[in-house]
C-alpha atoms as a PDB file:
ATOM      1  CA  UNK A   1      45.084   6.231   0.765  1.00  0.00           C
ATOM      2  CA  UNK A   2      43.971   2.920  -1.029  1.00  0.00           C
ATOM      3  CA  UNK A   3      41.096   1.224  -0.018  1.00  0.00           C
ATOM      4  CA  UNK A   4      41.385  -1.709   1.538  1.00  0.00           C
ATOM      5  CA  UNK A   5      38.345  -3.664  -0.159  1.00  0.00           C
ATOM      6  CA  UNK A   6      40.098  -2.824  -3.223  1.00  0.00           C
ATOM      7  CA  UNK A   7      42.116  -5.570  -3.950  1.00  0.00           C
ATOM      8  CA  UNK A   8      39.863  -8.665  -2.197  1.00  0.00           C
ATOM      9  CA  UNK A   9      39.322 -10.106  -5.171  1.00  0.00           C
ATOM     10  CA  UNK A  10      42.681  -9.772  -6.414  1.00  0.00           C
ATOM     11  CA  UNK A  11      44.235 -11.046  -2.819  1.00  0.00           C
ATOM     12  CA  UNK A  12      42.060 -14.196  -3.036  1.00  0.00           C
ATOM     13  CA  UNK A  13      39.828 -13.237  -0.294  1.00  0.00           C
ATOM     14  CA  UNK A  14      36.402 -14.312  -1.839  1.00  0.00           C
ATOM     15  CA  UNK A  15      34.612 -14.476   1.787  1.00  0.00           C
ATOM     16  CA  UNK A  16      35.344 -10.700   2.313  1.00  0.00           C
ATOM     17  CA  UNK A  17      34.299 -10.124  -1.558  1.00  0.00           C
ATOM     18  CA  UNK A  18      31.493 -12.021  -0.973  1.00  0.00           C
ATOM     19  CA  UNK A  19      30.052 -10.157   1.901  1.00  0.00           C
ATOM     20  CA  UNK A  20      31.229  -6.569   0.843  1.00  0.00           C
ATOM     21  CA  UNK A  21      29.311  -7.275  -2.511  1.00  0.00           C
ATOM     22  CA  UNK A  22      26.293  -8.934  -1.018  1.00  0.00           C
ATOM     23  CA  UNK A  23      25.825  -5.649   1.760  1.00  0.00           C
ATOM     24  CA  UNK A  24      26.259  -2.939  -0.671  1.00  0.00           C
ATOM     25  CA  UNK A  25      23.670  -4.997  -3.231  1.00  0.00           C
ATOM     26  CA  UNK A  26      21.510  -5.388  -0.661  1.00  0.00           C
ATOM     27  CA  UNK A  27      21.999  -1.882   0.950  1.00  0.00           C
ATOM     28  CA  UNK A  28      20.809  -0.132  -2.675  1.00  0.00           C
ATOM     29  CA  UNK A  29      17.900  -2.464  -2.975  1.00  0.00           C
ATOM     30  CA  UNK A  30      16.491  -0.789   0.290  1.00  0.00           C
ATOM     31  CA  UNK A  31      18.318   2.520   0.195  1.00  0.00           C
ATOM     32  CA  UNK A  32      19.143   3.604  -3.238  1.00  0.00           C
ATOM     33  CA  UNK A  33      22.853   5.592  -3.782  1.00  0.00           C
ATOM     34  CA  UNK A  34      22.767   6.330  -0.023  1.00  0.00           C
ATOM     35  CA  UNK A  35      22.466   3.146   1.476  1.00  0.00           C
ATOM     36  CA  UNK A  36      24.963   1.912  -1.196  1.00  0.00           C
ATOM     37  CA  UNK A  37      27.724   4.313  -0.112  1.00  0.00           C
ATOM     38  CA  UNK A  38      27.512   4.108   3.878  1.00  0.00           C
ATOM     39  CA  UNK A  39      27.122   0.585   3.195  1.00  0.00           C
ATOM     40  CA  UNK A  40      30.267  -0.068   1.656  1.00  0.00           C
ATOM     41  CA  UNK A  41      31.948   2.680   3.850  1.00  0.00           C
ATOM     42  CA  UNK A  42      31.197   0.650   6.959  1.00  0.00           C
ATOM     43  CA  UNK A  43      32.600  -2.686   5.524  1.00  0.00           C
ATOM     44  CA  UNK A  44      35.792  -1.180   4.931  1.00  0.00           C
ATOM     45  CA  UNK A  45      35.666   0.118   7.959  1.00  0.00           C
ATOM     46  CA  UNK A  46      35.269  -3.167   9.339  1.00  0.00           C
ATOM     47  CA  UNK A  47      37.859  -4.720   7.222  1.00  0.00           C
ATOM     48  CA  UNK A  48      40.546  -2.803   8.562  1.00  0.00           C
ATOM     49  CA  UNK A  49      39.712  -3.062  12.022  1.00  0.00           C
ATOM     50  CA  UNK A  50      39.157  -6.943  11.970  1.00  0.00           C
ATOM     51  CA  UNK A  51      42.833  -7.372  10.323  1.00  0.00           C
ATOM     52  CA  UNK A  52      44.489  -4.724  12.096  1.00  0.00           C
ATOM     53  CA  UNK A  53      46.548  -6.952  14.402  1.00  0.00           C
ATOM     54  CA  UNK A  54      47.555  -4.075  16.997  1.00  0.00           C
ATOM     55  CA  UNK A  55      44.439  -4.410  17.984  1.00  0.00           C
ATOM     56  CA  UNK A  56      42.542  -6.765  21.389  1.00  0.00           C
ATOM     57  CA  UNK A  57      39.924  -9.186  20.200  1.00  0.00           C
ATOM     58  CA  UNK A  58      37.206  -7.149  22.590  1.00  0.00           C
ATOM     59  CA  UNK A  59      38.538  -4.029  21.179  1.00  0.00           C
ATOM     60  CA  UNK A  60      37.919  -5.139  17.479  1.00  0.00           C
ATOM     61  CA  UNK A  61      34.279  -5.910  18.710  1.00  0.00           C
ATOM     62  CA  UNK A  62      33.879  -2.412  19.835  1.00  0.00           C
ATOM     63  CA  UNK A  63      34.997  -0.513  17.138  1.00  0.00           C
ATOM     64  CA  UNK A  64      33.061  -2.858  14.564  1.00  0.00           C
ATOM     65  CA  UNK A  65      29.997  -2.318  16.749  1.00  0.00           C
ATOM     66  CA  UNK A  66      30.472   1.336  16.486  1.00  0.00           C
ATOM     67  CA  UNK A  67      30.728   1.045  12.463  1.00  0.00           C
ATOM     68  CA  UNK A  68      27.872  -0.644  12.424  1.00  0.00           C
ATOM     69  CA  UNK A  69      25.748   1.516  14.568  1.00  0.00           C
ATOM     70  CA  UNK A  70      27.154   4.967  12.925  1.00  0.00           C
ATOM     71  CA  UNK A  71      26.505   3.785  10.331  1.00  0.00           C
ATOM     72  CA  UNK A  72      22.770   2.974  10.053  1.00  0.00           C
ATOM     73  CA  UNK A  73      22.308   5.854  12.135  1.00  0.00           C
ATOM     74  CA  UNK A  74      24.506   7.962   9.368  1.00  0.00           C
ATOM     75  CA  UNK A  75      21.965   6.504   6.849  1.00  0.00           C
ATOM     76  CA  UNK A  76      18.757   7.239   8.133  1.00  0.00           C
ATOM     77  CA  UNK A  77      19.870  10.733   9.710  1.00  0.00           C
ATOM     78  CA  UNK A  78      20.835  11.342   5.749  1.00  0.00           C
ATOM     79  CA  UNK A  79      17.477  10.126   4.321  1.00  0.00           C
ATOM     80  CA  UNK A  80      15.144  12.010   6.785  1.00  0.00           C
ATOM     81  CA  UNK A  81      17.178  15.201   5.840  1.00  0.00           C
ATOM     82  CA  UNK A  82      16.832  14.314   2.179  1.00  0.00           C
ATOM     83  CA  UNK A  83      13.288  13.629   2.405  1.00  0.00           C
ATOM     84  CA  UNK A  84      12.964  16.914   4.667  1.00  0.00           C
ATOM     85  CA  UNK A  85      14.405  18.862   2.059  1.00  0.00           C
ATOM     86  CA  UNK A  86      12.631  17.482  -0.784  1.00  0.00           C
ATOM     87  CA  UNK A  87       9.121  18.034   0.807  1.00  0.00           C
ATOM     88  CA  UNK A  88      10.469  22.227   1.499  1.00  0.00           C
ATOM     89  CA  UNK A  89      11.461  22.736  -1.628  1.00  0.00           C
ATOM     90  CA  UNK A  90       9.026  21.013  -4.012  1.00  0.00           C
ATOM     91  CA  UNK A  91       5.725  21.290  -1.311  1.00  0.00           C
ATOM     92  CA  UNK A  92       2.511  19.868  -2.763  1.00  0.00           C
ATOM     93  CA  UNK A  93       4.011  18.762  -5.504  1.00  0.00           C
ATOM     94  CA  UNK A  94       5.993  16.088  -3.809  1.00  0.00           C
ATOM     95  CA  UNK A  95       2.834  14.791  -2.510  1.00  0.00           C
ATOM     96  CA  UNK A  96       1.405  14.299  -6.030  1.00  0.00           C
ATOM     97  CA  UNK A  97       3.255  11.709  -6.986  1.00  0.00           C
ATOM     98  CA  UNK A  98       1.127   9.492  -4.495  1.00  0.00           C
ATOM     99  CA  UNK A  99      -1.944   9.433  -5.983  1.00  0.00           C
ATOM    100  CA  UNK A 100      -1.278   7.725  -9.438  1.00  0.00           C
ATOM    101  CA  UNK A 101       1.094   4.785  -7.359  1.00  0.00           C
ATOM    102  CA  UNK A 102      -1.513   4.481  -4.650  1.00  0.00           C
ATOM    103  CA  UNK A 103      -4.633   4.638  -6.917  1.00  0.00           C
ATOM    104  CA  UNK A 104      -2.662   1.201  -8.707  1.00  0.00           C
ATOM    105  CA  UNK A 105      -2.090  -0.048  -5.420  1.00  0.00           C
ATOM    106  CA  UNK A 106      -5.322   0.489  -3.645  1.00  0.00           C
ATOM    107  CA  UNK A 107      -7.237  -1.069  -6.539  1.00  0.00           C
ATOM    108  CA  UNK A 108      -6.220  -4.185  -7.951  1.00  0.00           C
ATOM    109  CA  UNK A 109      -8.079  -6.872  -8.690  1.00  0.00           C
ATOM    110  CA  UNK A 110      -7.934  -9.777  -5.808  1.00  0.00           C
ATOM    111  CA  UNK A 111      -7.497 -12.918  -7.914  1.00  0.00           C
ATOM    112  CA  UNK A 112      -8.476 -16.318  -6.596  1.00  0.00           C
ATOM    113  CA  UNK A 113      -4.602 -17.519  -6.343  1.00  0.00           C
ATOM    114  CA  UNK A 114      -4.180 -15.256  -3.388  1.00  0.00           C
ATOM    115  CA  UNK A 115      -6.532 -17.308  -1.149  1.00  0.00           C
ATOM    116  CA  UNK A 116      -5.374 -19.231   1.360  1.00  0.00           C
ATOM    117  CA  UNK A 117      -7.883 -21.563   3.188  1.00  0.00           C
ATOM    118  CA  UNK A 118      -5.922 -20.821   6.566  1.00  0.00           C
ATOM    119  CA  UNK A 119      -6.963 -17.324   6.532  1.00  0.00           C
ATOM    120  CA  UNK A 120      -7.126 -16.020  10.716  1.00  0.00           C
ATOM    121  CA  UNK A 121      -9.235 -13.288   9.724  1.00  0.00           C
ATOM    122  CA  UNK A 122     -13.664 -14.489   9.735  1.00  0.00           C
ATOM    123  CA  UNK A 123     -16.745 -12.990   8.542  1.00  0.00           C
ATOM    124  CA  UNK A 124     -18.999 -12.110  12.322  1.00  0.00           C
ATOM    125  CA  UNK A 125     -22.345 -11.764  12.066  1.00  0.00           C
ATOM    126  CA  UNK A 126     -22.082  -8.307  13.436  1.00  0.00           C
ATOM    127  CA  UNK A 127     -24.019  -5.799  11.470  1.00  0.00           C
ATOM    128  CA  UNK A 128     -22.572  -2.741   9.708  1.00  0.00           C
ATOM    129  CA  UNK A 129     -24.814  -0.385   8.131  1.00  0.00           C
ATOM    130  CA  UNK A 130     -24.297   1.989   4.991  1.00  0.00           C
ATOM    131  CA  UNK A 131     -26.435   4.991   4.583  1.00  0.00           C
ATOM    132  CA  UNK A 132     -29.681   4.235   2.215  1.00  0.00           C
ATOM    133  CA  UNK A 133     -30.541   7.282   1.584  1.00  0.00           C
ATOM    134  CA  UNK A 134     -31.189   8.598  -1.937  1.00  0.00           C
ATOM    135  CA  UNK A 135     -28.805   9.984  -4.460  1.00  0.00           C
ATOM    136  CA  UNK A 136     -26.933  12.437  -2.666  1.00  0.00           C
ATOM    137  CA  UNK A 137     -26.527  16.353  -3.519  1.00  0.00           C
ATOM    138  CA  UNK A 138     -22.926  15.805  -4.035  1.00  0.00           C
ATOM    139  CA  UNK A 139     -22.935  12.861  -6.629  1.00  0.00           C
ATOM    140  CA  UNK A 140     -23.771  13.166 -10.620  1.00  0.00           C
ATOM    141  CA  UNK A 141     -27.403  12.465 -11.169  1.00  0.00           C
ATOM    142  CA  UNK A 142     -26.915  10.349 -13.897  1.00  0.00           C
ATOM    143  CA  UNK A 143     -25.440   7.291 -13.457  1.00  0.00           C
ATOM    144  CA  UNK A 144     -22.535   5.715 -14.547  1.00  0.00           C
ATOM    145  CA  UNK A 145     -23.474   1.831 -16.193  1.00  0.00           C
ATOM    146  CA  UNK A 146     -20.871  -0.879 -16.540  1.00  0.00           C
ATOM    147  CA  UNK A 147     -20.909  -1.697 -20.653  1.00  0.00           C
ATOM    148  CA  UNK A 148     -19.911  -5.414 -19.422  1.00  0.00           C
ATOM    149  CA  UNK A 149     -21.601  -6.334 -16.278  1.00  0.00           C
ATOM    150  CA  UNK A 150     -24.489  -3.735 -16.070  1.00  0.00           C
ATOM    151  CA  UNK A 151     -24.084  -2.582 -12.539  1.00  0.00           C
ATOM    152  CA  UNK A 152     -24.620   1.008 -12.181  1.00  0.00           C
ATOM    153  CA  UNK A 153     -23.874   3.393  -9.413  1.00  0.00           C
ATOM    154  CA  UNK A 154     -23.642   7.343  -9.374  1.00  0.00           C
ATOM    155  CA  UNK A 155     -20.003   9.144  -8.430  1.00  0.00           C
ATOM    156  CA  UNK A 156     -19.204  12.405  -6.584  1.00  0.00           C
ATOM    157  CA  UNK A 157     -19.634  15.352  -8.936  1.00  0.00           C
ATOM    158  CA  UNK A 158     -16.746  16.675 -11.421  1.00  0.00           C
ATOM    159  CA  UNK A 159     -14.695  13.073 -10.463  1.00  0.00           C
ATOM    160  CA  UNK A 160     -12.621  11.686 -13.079  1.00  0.00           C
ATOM    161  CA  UNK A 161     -13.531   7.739 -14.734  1.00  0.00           C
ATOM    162  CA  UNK A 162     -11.302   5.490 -15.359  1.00  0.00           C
ATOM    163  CA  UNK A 163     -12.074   2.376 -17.053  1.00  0.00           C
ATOM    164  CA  UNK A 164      -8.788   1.469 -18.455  1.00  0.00           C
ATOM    165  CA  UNK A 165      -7.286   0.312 -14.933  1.00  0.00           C
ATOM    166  CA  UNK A 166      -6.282  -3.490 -15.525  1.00  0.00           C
ATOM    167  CA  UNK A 167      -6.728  -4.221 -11.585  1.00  0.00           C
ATOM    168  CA  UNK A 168     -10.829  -2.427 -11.663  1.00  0.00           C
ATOM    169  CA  UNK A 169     -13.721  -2.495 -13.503  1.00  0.00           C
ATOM    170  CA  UNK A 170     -14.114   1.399 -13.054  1.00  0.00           C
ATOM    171  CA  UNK A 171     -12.610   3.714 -10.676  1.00  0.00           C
ATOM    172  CA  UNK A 172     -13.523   7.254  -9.862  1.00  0.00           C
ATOM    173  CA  UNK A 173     -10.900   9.786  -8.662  1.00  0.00           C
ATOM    174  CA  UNK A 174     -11.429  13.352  -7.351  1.00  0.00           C
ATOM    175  CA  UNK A 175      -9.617  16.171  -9.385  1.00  0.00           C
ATOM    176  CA  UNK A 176      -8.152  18.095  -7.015  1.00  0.00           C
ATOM    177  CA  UNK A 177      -4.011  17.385  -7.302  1.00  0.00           C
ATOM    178  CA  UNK A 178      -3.837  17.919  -3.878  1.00  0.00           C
ATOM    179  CA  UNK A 179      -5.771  14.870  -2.514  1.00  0.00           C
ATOM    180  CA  UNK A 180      -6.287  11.451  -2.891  1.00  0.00           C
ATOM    181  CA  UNK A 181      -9.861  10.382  -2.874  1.00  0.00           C
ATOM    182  CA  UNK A 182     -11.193   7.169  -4.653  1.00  0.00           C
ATOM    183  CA  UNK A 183     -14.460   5.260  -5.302  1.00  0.00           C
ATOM    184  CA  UNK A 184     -13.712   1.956  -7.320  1.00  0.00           C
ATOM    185  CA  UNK A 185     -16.106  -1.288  -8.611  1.00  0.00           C
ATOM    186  CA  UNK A 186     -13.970  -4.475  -9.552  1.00  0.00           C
ATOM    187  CA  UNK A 187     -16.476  -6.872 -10.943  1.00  0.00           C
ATOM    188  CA  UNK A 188     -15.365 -10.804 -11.670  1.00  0.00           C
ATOM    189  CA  UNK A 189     -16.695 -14.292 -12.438  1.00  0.00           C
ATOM    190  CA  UNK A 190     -16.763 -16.179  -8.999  1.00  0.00           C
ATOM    191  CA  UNK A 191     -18.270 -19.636  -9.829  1.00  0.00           C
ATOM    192  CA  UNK A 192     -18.251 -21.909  -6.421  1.00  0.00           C
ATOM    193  CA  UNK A 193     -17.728 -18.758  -4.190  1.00  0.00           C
ATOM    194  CA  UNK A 194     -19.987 -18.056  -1.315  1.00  0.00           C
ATOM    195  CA  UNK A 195     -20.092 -14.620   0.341  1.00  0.00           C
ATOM    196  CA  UNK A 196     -18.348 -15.935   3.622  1.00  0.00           C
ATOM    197  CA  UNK A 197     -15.518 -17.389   1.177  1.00  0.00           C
ATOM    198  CA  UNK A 198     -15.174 -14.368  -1.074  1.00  0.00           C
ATOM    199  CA  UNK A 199     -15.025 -11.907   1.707  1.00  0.00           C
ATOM    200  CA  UNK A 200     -12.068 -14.054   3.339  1.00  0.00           C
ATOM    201  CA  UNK A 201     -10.346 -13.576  -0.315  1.00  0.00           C
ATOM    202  CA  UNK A 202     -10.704  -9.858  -0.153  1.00  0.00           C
ATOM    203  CA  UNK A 203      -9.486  -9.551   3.390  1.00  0.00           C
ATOM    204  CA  UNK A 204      -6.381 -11.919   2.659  1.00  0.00           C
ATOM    205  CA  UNK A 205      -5.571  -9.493  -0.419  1.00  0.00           C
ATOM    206  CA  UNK A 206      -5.880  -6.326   2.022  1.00  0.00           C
ATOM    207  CA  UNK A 207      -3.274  -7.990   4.679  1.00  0.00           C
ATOM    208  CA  UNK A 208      -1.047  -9.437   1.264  1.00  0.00           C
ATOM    209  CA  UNK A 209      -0.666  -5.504  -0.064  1.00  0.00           C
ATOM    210  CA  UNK A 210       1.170  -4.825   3.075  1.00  0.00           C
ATOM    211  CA  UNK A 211       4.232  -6.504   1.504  1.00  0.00           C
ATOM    212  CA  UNK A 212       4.551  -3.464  -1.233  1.00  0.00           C
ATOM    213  CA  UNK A 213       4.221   0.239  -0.083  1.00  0.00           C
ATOM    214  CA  UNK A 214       0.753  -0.683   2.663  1.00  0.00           C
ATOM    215  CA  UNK A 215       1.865  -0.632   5.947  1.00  0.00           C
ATOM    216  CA  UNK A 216       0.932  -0.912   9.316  1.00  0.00           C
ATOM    217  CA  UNK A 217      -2.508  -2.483   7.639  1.00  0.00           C
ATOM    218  CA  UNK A 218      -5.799  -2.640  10.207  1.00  0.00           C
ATOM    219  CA  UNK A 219      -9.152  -3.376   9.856  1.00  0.00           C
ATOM    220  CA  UNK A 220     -10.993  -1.481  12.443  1.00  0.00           C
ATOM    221  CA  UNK A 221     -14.481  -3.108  12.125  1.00  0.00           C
ATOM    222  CA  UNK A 222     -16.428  -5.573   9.714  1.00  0.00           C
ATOM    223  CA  UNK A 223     -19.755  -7.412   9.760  1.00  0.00           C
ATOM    224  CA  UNK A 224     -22.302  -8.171   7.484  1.00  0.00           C
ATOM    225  CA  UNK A 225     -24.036  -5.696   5.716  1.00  0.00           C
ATOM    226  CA  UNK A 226     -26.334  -5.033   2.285  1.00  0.00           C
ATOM    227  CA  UNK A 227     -25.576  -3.707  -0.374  1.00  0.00           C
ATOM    228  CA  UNK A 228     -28.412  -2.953  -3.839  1.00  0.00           C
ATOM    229  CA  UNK A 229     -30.600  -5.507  -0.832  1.00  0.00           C
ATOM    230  CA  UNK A 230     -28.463  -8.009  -0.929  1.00  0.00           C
ATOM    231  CA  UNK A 231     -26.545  -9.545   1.592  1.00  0.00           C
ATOM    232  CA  UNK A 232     -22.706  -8.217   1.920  1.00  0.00           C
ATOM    233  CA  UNK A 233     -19.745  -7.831   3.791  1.00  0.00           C
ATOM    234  CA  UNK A 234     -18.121  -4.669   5.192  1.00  0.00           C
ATOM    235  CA  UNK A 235     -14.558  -4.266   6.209  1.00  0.00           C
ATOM    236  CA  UNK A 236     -13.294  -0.647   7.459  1.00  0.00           C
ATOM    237  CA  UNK A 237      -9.709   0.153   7.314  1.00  0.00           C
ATOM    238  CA  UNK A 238      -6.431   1.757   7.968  1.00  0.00           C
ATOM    239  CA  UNK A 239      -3.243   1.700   6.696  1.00  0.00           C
ATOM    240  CA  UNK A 240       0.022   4.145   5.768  1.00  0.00           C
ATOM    241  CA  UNK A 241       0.666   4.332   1.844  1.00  0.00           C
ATOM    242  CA  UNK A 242       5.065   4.461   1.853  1.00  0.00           C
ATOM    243  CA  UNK A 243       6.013   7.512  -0.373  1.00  0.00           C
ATOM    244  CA  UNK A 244       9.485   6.795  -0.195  1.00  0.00           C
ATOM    245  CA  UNK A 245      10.693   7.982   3.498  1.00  0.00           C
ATOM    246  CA  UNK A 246       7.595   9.516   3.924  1.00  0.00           C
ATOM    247  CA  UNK A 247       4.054   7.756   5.517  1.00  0.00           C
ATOM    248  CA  UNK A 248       0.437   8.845   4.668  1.00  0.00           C
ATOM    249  CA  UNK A 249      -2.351   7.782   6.252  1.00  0.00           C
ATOM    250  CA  UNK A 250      -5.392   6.615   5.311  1.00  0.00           C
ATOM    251  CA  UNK A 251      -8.854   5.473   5.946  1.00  0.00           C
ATOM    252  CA  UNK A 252     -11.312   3.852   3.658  1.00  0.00           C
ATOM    253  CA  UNK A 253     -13.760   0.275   3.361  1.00  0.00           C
ATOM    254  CA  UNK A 254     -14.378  -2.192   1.458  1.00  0.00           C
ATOM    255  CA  UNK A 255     -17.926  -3.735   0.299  1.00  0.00           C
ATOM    256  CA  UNK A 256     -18.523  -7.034  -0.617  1.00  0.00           C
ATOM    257  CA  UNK A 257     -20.962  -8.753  -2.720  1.00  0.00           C
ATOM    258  CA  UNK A 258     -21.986 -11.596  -5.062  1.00  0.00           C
ATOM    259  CA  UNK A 259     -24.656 -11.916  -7.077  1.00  0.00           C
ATOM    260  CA  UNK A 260     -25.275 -14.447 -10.260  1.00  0.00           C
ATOM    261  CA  UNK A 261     -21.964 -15.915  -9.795  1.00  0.00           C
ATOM    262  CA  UNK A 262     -20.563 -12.262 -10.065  1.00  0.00           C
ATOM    263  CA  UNK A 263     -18.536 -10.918  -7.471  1.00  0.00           C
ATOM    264  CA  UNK A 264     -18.569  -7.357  -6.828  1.00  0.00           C
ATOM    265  CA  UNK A 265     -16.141  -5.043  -4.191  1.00  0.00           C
ATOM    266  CA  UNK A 266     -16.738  -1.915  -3.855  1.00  0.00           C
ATOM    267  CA  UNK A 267     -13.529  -0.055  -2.212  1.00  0.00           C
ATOM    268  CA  UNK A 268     -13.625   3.703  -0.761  1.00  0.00           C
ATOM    269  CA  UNK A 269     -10.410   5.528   0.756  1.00  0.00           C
ATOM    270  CA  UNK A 270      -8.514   9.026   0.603  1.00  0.00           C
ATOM    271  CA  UNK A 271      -6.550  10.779   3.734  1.00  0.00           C
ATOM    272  CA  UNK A 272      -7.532   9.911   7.040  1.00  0.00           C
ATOM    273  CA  UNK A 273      -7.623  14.173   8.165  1.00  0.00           C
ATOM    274  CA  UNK A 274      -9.947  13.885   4.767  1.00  0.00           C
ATOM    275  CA  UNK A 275     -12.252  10.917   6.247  1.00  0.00           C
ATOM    276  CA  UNK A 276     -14.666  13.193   7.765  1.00  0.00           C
ATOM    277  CA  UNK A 277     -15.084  15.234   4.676  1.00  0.00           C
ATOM    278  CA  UNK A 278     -15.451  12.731   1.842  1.00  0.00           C
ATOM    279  CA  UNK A 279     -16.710   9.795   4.151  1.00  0.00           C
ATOM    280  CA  UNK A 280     -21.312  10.745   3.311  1.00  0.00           C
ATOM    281  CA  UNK A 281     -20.366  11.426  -0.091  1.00  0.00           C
ATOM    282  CA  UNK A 282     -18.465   7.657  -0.344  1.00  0.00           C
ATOM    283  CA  UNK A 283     -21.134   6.367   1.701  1.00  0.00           C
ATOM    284  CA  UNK A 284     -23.962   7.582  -0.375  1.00  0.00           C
ATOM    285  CA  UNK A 285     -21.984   6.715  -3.712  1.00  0.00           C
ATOM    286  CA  UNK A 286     -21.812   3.275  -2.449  1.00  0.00           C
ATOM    287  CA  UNK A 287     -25.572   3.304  -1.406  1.00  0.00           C
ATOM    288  CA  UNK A 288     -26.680   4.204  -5.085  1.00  0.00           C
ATOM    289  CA  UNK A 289     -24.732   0.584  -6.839  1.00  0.00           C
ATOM    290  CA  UNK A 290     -27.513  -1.184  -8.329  1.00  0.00           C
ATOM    291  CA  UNK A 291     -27.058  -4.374  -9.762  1.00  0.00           C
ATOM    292  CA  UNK A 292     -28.333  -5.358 -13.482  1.00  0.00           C
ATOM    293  CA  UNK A 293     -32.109  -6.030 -13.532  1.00  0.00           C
END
């Protein structure tokens, strides 16, 4: 049997064109092939229904309703099977494609045009500590120094450094292809920024990411803190990285600082059933920054 959205075009019937084109697009943008497909199945559907004359204005409604509904549930019944079947068959190795799109995510550089002045989230002069102590058994003794800005700070043992990442100074990664655990410095020239305003930035970039693959973004505490003895600003976090169907959580914090018209943040995170186990050796990572003499 022909289908009916076939000839629109053809018949002169733009408006239907118009709107079967403009679904489907916008169908594939959010659902790939799949969403395409039911997408255009359920405008033809509706298409015949809404110019089948044998048929009651109320009982159009229904059966367009019905279309519609079947249809997204069609879709998403599809994509959680697809996604099921993915994750049996392929396992870990599914998850691996994570960490290289949410190390890029997670670490980018927070540039002064994202600031907006009307920012609802404020520094409060609560304090949040990070652990002092000295380096700890589980980080490299010797430390890793910034060739440009001359901080230093020692990493978890065996980690991988990056310092090729366009959004961080340096970034640290575990090894393991099974997890996603990160330590990463961004350093920057901040002339005219205070540590009140600065910390606003970085908190307005953490609620901006939540238009790409962040989600459900929340900052579970923050207050002033110190970091190398000076004065800083601690925010803990949230937040489900989007894989696709599929949602991981995570936990991490970021660490604020300026110093000589330098501004430094210091971000930890991996899985939030990993907090417990990674969150001394971030902690004491963090602890051992030092800033250039």
């Amino acid at each position: 049997m022909e289908n009916p959205l076939n000839n629109l075009y053809k018949n002169k019937e733009y408006g239907w064109f118009a709107f079967c084109v403009t679904v489907v697009v916008s169908a594939s943008m959010y659902g790939g092939a799949i969403g395409a497909v039911i997408s255009f199945l359920v405008v033809a559907g509706l298409y015949k229904t809404l110019k089948n004359e044998n048929y009651s204005a109320g009982k159009k409604s229904a059966v367009a309703i019905l279309y519609i509904t079947v249809g997204i549930a069609t879709f998403w019944l599809v994509a959680y099977l697809l996604a099921f079947t993915i994750t049996k068959i392929w396992g870990d190795r599914a998850l691996d494609s994570v960490n290289p799109e949410f190390r890029e995510a997670q670490s980018r550089t927070l540039s002064k045009e994202t600031f907006k002045e009307n920012s609802t989230s404020t520094p409060v002069s609560s304090t949040v500590p990070i652990n002092t102590s000295p380096v700890d058994k589980n980080l490299e003794k010797v430390s890793y120094v910034d060739s440009e800005y001359k901080f230093s700070i020692n990493f978890p043992k065996g980690w991988l450094v990056n310092t090729n990442s366009v959004d961080t100074t340096v970034e640290f990664n575990t090894p393991r292809e099974d997890e996603v655990a990160i330590v990463t410095v961004t350093a920057e020239p901040v002339t005219g920024y205070d540590l009140q305003t600065y910390s606003k930035l970085v908190i307005q970039g953490f609620y901006s990411s939540e238009v790409g693959s962040n989600k459900n973004l929340k900052i579970i505490s923050e207050g002033n803190t110190t970091l190398a003895g000076k004065p800083a600003y601690k925010f803990e976090t949230t937040f489900n990285y989007m894989n696709g169907f599929d949602a991981y959580s995570f936990h991490g914090y970021y660490v604020v600082l300026i110093d000589n018209n330098v501004g430094y943040v210091l971000f930890v995170s991996t899985f939030e059933n990993l907090w417990a186990k990674y969150k001394e050796t971030f902690n004491a990572s963090v602890a051992s920054f030092k800033l250039p003499n």
